[in-house]
N, C-alpha and C. Protein backbone atom coordinates (compact mmCIF):
# COMPACT_ATOMS: atom_id res chain seq x y z
N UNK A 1 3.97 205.84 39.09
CA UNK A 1 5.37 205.44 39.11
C UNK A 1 5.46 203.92 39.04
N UNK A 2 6.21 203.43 38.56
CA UNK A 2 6.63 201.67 37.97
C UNK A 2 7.25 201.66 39.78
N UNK A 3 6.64 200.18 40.18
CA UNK A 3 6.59 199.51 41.25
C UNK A 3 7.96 198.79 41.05
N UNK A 4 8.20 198.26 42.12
CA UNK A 4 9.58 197.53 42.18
C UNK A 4 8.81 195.40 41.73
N UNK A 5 7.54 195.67 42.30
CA UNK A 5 7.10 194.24 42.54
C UNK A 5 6.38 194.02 41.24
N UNK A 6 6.35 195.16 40.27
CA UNK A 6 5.90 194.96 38.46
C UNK A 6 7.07 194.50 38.07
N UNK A 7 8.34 195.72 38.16
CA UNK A 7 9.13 195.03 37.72
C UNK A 7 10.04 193.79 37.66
N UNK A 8 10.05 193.24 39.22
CA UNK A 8 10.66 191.86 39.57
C UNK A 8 9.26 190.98 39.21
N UNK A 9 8.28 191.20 38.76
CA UNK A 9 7.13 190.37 38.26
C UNK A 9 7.52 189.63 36.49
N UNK A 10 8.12 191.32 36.01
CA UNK A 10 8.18 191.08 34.78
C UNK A 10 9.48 190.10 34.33
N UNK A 11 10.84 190.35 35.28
CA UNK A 11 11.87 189.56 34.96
C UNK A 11 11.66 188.22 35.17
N UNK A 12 10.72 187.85 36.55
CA UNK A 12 10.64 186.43 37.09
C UNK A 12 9.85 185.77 35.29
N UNK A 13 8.87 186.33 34.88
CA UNK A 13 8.08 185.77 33.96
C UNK A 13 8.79 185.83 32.59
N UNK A 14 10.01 186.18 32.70
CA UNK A 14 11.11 186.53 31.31
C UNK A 14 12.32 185.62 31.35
N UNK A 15 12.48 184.50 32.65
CA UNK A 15 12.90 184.15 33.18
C UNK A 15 13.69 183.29 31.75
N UNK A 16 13.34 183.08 30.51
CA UNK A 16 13.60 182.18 29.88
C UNK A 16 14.46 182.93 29.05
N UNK A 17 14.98 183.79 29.25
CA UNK A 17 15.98 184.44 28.31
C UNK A 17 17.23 183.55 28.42
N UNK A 18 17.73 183.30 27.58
CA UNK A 18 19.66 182.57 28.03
C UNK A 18 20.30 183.62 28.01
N UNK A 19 21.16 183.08 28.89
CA UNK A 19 22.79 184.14 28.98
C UNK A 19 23.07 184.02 27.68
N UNK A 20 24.19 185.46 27.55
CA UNK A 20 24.31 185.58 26.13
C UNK A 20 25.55 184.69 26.05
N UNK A 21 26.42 184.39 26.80
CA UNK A 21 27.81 183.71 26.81
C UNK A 21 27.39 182.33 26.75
N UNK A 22 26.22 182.14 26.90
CA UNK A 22 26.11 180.17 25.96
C UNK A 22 26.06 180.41 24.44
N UNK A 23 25.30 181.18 24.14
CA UNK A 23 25.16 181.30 22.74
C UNK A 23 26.47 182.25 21.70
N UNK A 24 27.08 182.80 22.50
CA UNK A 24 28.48 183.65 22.07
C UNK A 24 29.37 182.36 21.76
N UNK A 25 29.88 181.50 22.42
CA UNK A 25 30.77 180.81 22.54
C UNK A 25 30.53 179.84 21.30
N UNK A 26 31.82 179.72 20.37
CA UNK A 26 31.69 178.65 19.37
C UNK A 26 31.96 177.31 19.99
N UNK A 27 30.78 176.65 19.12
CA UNK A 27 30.17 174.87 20.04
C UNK A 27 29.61 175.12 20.92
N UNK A 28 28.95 176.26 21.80
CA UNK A 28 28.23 176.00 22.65
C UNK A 28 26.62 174.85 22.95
N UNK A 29 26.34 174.93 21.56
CA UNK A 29 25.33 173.90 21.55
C UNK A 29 25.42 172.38 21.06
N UNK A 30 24.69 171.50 21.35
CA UNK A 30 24.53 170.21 20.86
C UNK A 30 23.78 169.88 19.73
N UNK A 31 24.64 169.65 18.75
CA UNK A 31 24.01 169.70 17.25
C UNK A 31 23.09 168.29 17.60
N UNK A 32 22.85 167.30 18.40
CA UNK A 32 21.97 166.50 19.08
C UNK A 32 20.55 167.00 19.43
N UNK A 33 21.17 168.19 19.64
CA UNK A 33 19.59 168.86 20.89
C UNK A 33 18.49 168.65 20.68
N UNK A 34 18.39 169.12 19.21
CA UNK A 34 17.24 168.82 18.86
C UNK A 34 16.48 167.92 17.67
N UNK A 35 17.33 167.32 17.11
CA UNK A 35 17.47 166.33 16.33
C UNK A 35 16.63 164.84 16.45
N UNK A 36 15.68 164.88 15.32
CA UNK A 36 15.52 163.76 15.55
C UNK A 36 15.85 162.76 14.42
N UNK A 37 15.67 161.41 14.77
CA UNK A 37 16.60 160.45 13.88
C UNK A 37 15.16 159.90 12.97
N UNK A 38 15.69 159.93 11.39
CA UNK A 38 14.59 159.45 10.82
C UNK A 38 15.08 158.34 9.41
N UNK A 39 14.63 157.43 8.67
CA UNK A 39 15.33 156.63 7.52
C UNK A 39 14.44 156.73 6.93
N UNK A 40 15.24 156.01 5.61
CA UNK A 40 14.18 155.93 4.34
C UNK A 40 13.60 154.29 4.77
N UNK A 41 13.30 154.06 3.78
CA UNK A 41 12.97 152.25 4.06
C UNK A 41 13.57 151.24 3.95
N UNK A 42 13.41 150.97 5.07
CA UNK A 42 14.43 149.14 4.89
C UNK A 42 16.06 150.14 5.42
N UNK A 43 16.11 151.20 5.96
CA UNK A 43 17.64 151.35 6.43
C UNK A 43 17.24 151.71 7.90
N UNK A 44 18.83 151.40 8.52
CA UNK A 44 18.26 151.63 9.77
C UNK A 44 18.35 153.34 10.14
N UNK A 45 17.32 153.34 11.43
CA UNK A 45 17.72 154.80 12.08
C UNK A 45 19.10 155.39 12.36
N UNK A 46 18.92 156.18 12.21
CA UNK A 46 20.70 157.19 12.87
C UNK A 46 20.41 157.88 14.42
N UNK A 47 21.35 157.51 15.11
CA UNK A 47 21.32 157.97 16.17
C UNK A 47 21.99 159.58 16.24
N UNK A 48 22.62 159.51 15.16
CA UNK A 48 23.10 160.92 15.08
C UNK A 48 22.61 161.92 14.49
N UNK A 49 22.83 162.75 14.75
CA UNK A 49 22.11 164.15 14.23
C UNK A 49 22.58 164.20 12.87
N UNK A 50 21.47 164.64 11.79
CA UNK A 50 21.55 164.87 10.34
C UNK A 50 23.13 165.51 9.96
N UNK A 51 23.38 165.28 8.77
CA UNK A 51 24.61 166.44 8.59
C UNK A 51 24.12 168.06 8.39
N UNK A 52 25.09 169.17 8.84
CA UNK A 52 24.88 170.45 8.90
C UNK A 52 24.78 170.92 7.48
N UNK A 53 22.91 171.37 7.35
CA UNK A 53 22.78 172.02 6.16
C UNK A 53 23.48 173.32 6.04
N UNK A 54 23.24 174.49 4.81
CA UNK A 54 23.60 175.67 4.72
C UNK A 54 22.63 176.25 5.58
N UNK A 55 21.30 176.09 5.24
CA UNK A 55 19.92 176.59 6.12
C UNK A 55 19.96 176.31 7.04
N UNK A 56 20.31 175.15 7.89
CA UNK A 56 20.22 174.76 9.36
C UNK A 56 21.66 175.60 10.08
N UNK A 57 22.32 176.01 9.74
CA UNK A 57 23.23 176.54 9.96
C UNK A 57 23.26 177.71 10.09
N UNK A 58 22.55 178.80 9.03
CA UNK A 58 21.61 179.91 9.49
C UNK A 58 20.98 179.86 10.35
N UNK A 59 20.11 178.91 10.59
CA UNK A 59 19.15 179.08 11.52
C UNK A 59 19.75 179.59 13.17
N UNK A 60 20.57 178.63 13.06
CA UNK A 60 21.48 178.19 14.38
C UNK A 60 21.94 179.30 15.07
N UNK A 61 22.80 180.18 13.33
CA UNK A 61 23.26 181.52 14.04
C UNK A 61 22.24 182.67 14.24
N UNK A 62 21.32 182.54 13.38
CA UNK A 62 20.19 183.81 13.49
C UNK A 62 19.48 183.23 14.70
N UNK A 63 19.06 182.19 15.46
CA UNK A 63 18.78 181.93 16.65
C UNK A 63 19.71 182.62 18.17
N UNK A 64 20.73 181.95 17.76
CA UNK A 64 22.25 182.52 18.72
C UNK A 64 22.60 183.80 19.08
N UNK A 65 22.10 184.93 17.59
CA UNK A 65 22.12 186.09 17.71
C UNK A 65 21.20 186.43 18.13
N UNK A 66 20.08 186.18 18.23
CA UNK A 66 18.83 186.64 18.67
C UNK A 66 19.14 186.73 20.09
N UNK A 67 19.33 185.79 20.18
CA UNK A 67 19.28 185.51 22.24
C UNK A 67 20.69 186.59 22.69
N UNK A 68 21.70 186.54 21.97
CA UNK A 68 23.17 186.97 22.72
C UNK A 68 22.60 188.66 22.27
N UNK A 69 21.67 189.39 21.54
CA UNK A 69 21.67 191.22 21.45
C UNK A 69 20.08 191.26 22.09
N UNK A 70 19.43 189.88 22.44
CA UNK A 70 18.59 190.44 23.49
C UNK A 70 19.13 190.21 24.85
N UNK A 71 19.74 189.17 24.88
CA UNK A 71 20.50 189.29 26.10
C UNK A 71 21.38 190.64 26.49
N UNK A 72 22.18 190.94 25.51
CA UNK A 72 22.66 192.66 25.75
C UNK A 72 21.68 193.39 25.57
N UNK A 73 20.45 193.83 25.19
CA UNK A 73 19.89 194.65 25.57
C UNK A 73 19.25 194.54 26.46
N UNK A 74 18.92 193.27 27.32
CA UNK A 74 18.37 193.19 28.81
C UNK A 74 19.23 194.03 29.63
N UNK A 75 20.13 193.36 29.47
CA UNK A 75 21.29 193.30 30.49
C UNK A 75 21.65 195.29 30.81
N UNK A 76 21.80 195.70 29.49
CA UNK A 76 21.94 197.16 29.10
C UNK A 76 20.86 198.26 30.34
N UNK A 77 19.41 197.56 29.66
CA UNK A 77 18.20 198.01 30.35
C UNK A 77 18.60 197.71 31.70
N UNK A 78 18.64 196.97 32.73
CA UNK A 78 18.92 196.76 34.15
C UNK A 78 20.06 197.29 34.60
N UNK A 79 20.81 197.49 34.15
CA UNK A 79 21.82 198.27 34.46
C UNK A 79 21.56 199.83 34.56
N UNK A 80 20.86 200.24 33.54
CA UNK A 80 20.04 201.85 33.25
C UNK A 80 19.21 201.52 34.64
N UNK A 81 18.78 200.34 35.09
CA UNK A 81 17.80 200.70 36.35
C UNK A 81 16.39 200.61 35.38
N UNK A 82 16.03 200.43 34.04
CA UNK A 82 15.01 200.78 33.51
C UNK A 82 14.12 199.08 33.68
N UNK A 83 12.89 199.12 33.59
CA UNK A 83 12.43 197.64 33.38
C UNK A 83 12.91 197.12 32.27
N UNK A 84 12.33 195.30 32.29
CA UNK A 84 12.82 194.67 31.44
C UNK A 84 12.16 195.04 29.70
N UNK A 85 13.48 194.12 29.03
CA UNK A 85 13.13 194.66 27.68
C UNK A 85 11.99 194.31 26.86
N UNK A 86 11.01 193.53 27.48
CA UNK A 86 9.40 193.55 26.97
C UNK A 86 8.86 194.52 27.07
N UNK A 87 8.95 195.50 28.50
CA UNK A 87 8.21 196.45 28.70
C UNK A 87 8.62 197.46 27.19
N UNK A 88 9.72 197.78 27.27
CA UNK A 88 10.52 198.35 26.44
C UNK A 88 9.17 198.04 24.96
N UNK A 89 9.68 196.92 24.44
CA UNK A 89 8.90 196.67 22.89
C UNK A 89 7.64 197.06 22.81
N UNK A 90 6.76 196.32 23.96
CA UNK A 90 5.36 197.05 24.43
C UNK A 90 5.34 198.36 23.81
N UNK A 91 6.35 199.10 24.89
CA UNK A 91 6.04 200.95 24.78
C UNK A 91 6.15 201.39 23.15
N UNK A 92 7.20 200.70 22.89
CA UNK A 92 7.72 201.47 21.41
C UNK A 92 6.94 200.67 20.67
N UNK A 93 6.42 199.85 20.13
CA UNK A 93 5.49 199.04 19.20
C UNK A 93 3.70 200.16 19.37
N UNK A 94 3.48 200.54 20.49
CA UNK A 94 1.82 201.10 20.52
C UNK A 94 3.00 202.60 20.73
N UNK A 95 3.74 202.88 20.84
CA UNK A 95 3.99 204.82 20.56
C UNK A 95 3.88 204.52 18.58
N UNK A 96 4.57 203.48 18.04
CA UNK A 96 4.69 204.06 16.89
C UNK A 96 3.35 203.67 15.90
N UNK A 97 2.36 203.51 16.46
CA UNK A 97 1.09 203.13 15.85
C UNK A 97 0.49 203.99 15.99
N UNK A 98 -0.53 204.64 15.10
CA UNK A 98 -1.13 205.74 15.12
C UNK A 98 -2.21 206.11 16.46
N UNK A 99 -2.20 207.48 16.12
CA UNK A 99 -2.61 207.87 17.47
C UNK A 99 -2.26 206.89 19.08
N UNK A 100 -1.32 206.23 18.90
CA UNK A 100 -0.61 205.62 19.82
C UNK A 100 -1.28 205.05 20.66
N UNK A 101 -1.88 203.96 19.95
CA UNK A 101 -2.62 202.62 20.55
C UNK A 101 -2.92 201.79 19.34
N UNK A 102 -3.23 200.79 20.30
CA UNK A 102 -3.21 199.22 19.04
C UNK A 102 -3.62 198.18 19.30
N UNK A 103 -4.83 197.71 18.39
CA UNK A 103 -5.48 196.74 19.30
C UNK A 103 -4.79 195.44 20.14
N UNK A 104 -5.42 194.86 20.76
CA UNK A 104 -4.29 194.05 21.41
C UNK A 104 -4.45 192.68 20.74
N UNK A 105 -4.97 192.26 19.50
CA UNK A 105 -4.69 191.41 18.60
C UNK A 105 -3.64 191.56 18.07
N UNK A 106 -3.18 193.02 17.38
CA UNK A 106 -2.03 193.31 16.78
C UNK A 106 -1.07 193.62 17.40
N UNK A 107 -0.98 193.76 18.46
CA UNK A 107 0.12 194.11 19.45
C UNK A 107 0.27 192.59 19.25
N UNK A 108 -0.20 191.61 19.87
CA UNK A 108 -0.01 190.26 20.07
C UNK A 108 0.93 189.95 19.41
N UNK A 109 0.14 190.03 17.87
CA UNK A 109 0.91 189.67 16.22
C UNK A 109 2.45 190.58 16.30
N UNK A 110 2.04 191.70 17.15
CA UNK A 110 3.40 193.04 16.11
C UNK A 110 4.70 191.72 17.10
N UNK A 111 4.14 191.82 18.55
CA UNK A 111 5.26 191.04 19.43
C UNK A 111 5.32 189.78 19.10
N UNK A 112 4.90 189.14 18.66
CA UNK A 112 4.87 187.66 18.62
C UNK A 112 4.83 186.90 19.72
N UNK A 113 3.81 187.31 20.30
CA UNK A 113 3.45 186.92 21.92
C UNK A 113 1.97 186.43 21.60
N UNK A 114 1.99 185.56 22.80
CA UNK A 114 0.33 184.74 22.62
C UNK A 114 -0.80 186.26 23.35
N UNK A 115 -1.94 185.85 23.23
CA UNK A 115 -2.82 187.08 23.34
C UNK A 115 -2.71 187.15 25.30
N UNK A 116 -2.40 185.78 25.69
CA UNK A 116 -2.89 185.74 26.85
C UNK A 116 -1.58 186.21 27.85
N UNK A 117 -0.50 186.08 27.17
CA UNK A 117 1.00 186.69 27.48
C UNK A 117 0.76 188.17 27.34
N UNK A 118 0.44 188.75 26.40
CA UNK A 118 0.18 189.87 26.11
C UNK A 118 -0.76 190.57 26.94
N UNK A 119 -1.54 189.85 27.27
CA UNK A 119 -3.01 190.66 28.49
C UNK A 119 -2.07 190.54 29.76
N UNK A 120 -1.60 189.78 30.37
CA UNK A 120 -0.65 189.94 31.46
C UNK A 120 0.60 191.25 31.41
N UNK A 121 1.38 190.73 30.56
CA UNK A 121 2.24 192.13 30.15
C UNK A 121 1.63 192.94 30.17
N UNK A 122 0.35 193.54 29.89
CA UNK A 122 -0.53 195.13 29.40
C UNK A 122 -0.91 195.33 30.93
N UNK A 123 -1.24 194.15 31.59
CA UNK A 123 -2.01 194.35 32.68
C UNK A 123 -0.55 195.15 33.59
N UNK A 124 0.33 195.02 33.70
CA UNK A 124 1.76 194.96 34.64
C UNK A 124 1.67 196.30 33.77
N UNK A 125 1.59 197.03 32.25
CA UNK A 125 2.44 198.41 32.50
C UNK A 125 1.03 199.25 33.13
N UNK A 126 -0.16 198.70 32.74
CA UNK A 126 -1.38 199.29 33.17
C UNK A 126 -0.91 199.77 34.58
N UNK A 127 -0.87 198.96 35.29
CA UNK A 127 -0.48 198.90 36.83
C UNK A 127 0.48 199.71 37.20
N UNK A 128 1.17 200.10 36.42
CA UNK A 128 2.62 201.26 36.14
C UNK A 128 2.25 202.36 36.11
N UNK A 129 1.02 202.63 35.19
CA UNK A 129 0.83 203.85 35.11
C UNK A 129 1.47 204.57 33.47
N UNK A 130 1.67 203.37 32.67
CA UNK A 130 2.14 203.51 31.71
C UNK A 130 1.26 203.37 30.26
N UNK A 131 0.15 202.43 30.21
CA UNK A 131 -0.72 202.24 29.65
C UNK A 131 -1.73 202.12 29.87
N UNK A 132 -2.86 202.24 29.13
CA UNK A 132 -4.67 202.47 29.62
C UNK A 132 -5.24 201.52 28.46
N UNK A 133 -5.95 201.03 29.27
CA UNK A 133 -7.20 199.90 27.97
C UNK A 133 -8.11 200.54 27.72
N UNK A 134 -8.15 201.09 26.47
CA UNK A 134 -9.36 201.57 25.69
C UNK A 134 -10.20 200.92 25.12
N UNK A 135 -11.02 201.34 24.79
CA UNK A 135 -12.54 200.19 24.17
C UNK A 135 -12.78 201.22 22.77
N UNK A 136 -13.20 200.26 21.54
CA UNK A 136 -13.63 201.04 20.51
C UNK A 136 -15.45 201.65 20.98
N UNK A 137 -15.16 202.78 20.66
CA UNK A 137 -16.85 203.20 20.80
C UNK A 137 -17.81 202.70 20.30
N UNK A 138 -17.65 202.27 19.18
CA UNK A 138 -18.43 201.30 18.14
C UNK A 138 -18.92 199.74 18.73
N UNK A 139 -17.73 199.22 18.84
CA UNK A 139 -17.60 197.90 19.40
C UNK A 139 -16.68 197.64 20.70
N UNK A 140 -17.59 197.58 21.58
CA UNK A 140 -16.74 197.75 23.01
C UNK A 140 -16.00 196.42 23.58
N UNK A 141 -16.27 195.17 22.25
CA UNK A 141 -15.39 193.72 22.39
C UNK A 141 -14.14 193.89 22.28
N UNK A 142 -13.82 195.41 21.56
CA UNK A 142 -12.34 195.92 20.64
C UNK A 142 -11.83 196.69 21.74
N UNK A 143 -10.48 195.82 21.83
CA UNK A 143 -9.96 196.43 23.02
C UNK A 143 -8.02 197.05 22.38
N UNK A 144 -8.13 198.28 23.56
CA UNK A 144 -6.35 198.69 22.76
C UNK A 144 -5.87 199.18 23.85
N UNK A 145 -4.44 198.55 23.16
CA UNK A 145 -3.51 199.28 24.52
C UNK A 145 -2.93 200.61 23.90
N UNK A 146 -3.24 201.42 24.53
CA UNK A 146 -3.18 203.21 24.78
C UNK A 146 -1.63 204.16 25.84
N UNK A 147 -0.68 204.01 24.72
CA UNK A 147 -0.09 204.92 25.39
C UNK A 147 -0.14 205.94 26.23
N UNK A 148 0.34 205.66 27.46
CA UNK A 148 -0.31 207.65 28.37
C UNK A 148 0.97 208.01 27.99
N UNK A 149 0.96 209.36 28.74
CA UNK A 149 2.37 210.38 28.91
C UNK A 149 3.46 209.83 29.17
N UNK A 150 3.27 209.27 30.42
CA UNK A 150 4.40 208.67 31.86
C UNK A 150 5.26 207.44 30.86
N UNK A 151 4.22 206.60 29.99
CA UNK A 151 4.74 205.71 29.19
C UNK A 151 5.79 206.15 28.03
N UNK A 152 5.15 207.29 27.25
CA UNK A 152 5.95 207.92 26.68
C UNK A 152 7.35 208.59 27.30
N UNK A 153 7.23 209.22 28.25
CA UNK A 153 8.39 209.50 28.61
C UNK A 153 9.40 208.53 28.96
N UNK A 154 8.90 207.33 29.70
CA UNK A 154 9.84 206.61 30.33
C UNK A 154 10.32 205.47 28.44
N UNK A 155 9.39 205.63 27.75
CA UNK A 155 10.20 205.50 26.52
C UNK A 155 11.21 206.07 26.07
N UNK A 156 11.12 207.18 26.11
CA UNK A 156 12.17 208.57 25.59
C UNK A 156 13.28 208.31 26.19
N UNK A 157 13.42 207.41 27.66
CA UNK A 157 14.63 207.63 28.57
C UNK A 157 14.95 206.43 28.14
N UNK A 158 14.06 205.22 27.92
CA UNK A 158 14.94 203.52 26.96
C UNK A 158 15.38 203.91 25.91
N UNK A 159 14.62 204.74 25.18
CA UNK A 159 15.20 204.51 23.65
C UNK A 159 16.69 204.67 23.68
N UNK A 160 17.24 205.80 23.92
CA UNK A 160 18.51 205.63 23.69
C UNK A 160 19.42 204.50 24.11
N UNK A 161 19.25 203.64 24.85
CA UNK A 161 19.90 202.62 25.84
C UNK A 161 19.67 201.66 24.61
N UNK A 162 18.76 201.51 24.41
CA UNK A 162 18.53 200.37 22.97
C UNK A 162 19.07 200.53 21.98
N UNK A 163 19.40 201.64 21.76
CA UNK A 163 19.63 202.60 20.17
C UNK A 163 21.16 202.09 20.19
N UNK A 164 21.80 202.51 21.49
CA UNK A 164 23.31 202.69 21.72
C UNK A 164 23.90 200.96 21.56
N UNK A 165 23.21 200.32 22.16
CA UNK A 165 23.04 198.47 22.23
C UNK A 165 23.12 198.01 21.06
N UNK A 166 22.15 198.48 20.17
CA UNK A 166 21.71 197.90 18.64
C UNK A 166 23.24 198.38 18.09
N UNK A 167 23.63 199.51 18.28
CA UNK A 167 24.38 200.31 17.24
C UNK A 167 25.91 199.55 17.78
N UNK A 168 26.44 199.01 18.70
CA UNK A 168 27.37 198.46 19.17
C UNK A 168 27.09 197.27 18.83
N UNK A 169 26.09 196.27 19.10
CA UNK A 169 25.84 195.11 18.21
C UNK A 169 26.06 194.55 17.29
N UNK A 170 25.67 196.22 16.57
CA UNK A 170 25.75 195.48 14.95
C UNK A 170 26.21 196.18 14.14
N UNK A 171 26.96 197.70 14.17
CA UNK A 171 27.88 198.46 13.65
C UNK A 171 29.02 197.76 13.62
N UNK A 172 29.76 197.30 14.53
CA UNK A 172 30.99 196.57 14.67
C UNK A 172 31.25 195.81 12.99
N UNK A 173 30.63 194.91 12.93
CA UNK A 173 29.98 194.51 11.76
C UNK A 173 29.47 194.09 10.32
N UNK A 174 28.88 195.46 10.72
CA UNK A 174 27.55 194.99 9.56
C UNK A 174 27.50 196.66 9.25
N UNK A 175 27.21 197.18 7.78
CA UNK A 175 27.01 198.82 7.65
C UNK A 175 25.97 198.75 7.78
N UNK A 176 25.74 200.34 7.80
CA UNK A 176 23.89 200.34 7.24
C UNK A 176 22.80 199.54 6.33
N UNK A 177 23.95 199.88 5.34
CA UNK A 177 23.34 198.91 3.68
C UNK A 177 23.48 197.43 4.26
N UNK A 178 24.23 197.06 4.62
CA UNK A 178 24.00 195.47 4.74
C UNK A 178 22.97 194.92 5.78
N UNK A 179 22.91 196.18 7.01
CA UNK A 179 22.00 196.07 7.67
C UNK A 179 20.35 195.28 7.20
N UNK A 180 20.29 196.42 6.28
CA UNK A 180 19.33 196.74 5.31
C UNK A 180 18.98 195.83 4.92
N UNK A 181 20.33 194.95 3.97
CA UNK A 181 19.93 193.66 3.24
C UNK A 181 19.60 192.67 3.92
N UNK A 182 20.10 192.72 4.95
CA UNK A 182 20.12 191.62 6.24
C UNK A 182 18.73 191.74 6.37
N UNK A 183 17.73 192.72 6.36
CA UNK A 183 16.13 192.40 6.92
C UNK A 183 15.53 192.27 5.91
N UNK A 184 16.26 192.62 4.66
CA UNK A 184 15.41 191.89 3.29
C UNK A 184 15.69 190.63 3.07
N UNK A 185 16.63 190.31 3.48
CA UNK A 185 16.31 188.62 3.37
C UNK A 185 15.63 187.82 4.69
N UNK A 186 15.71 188.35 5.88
CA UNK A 186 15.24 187.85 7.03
C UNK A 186 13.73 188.06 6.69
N UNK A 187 13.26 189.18 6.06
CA UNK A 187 11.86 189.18 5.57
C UNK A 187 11.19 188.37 4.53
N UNK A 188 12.30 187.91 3.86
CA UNK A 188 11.74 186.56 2.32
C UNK A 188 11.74 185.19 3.40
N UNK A 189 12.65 185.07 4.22
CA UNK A 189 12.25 183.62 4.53
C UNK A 189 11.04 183.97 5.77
N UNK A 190 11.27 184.76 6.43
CA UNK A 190 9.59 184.79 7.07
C UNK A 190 8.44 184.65 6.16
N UNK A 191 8.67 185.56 5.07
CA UNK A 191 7.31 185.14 4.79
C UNK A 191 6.83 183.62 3.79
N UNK A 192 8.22 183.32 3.02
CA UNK A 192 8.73 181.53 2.79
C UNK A 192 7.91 180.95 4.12
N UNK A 193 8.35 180.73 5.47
CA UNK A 193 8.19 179.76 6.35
C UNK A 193 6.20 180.24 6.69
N UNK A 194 5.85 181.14 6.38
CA UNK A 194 4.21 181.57 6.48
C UNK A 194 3.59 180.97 5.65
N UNK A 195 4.46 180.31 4.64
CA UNK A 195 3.48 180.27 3.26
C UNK A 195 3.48 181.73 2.31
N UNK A 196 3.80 183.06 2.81
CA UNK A 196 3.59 183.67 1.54
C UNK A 196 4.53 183.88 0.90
N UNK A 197 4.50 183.97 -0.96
CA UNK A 197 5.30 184.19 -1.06
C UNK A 197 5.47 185.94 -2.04
């Protein structure tokens, strides 16, 4: 059974989420913030922040949104009483990988979490009773995080809480199809900003 002192472990260390009502609110940020001042030659510096590109302007809002529908789906999850929404991605990222485990390089990569964030997180659902570290038989350096049962189930009881979150999010909105298009282009500039093209 998931401990009360995993789960207030996992929020204290998630601690960096923003409220979603800074990032909801139009102007909430300082087009300053992060800006730095740069010239060509022989002119002087600007103390002010660049003018607002089309791209920097995307960015801003695909940042904003990020934080304000993970912020509702935290918020969603704690309210259900369920842990926080890492545990959540954890579970559903190694259920939908075959035979339902995944090494924990690619878990790393699937979350976009450092390896050493990731061994902490695994270690906390381990401790739950939710996941098991397996070793490849071959090469016992190869390590995976292994869905059990208990994990699966207590997936089965998030998913919908997420499902219902996402679908209020972004139904309001956005249709299916645009949905759609929306991750085909969020997928060209990821792989633009990687280098691939």
């Amino acid at each position: 059974m998931i401990d009360i002192e995993s789960i207030l472990a996992e929020i204290i260390s998630n601690s960096t989420i923003a409220s979603a009502n800074i990032f909801c609110e139009n102007g909430g940020v300082s087009d300053r913030a992060t800006a730095t001042a740069t010239a060509e030659k022989g002119e002087p510096k600007s103390t002010t922040a660049p003018r607002k590109t089309p791209h920097g302007e995307a960015w801003g809002a695909l940042t904003r949104t990020h934080a304000a529908v993970t912020q509702r789906l935290q918020d969603a999850l704690a309210r259900a009483e369920f842990p926080p929404l890492p545990w959540y991605e954890v579970l559903a990222t190694v259920a939908d990988a075959p035979e339902q485990r995944l090494r924990m390089g690619e878990l790393a990569e699937a979350l976009v979490i450092t390896r050493g964030g990731l061994t902490k997180l695994v270690d906390r659902l381990i401790k739950a009773g939710l996941l098991e570290r397996t070793f490849c038989e071959t090469d016992r350096r190869v390590s995976y995080a292994t869905l059990l049962p208990t994990g699966a189930d207590l997936l089965a009881e998030m998913r919908p809480v997420v499902t219902e979150e996402l679908a209020v999010a972004f139904s309001a909105n956005l249709s299916a199809p645009q949905a759609k298009e929306l991750r085909q282009m969020l997928e060209r500039v990821r792989s633009s900003a990687c280098g691939v093209s």
